[in-house]
C-alpha atoms as a PDB file:
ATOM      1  CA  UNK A   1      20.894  -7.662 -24.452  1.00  0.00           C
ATOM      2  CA  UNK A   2      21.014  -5.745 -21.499  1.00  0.00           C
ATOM      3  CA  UNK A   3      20.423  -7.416 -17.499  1.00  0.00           C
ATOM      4  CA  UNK A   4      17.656  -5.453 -15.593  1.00  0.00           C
ATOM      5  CA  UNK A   5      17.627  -7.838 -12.800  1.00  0.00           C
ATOM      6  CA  UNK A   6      19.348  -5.484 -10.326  1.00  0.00           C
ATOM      7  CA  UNK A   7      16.775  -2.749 -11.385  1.00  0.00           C
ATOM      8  CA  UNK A   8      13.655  -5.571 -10.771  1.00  0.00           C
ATOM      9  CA  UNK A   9      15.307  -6.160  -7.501  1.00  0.00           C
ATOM     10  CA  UNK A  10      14.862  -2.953  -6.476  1.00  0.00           C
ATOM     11  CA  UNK A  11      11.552  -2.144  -7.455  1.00  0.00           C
ATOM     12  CA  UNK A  12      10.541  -5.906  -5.646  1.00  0.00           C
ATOM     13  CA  UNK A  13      12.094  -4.671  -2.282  1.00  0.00           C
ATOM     14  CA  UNK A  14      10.468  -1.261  -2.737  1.00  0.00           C
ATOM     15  CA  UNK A  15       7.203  -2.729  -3.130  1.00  0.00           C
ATOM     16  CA  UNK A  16       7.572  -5.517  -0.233  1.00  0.00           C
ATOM     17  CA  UNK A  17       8.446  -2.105   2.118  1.00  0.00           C
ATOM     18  CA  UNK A  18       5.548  -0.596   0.890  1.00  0.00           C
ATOM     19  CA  UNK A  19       3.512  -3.424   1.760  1.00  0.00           C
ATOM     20  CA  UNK A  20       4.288  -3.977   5.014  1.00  0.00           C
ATOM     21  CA  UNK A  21       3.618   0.143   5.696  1.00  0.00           C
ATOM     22  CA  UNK A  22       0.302  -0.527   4.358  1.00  0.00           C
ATOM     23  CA  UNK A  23      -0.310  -3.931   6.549  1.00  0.00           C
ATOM     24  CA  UNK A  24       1.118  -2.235   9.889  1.00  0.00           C
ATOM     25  CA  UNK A  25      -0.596   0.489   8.889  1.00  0.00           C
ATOM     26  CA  UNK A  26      -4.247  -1.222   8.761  1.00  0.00           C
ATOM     27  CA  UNK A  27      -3.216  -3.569  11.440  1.00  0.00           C
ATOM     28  CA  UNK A  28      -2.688  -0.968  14.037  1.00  0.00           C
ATOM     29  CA  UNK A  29      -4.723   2.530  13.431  1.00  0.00           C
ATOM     30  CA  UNK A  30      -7.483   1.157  10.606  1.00  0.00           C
ATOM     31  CA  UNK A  31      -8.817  -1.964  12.226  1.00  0.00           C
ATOM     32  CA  UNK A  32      -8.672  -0.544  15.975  1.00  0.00           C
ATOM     33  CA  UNK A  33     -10.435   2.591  14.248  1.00  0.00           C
ATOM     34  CA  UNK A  34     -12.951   0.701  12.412  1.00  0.00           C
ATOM     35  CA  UNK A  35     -13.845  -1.418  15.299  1.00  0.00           C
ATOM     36  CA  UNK A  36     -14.656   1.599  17.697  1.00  0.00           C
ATOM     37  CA  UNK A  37     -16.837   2.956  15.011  1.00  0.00           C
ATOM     38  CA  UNK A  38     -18.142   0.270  14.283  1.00  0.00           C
ATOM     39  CA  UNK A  39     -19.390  -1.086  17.991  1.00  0.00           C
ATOM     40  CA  UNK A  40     -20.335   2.726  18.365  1.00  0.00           C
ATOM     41  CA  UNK A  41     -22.253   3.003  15.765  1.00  0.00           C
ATOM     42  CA  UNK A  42     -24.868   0.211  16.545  1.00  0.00           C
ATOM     43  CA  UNK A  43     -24.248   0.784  20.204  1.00  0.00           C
ATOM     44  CA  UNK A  44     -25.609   4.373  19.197  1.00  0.00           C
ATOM     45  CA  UNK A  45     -28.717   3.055  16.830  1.00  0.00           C
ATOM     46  CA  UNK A  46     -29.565   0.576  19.590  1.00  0.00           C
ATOM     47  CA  UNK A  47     -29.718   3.570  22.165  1.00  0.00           C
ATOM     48  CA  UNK A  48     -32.001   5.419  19.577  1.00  0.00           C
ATOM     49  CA  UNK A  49     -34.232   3.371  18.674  1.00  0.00           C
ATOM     50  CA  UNK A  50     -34.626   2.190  22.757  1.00  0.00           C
ATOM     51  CA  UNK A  51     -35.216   5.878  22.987  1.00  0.00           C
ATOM     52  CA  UNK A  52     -37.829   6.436  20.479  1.00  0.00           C
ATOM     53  CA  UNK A  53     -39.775   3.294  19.297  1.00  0.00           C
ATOM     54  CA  UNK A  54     -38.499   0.447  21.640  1.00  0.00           C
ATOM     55  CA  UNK A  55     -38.501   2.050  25.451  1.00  0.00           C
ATOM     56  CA  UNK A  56     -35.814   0.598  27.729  1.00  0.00           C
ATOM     57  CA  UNK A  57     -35.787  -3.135  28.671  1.00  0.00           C
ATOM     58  CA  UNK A  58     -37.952  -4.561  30.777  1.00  0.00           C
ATOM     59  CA  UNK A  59     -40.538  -1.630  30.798  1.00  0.00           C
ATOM     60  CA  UNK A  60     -43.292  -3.696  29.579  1.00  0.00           C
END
């Protein structure tokens, strides 16, 4: 029988790397990304419908 263990090794530490790419990844362009479009988004689809069915606050 043969020992792959060193070749498992490997292929554990090149997926933990990969992982954290991924996680930094997400952490610091994705979510900060996602968040501004997000806010923007409804921020924009508040503004429309103020604009075309709601009117601005207070104007009633």
């Amino acid at each position: 029988m043969s020992n792959n263990t060193g070749n498992q090794d490997a292929t554990t530490e090149s997926t933990a790397g990969s992982e954290w790419r991924m996680f930094l990844f997400i952490i610091i362009l994705l979510g900060p990304i996602l968040a501004v479009a997000i806010v923007g988004g409804y921020g924009f689809f508040i503004w429309m419908m103020q604009l075309f069915f709601w009117g601005p606050p207070g104007h009633g």
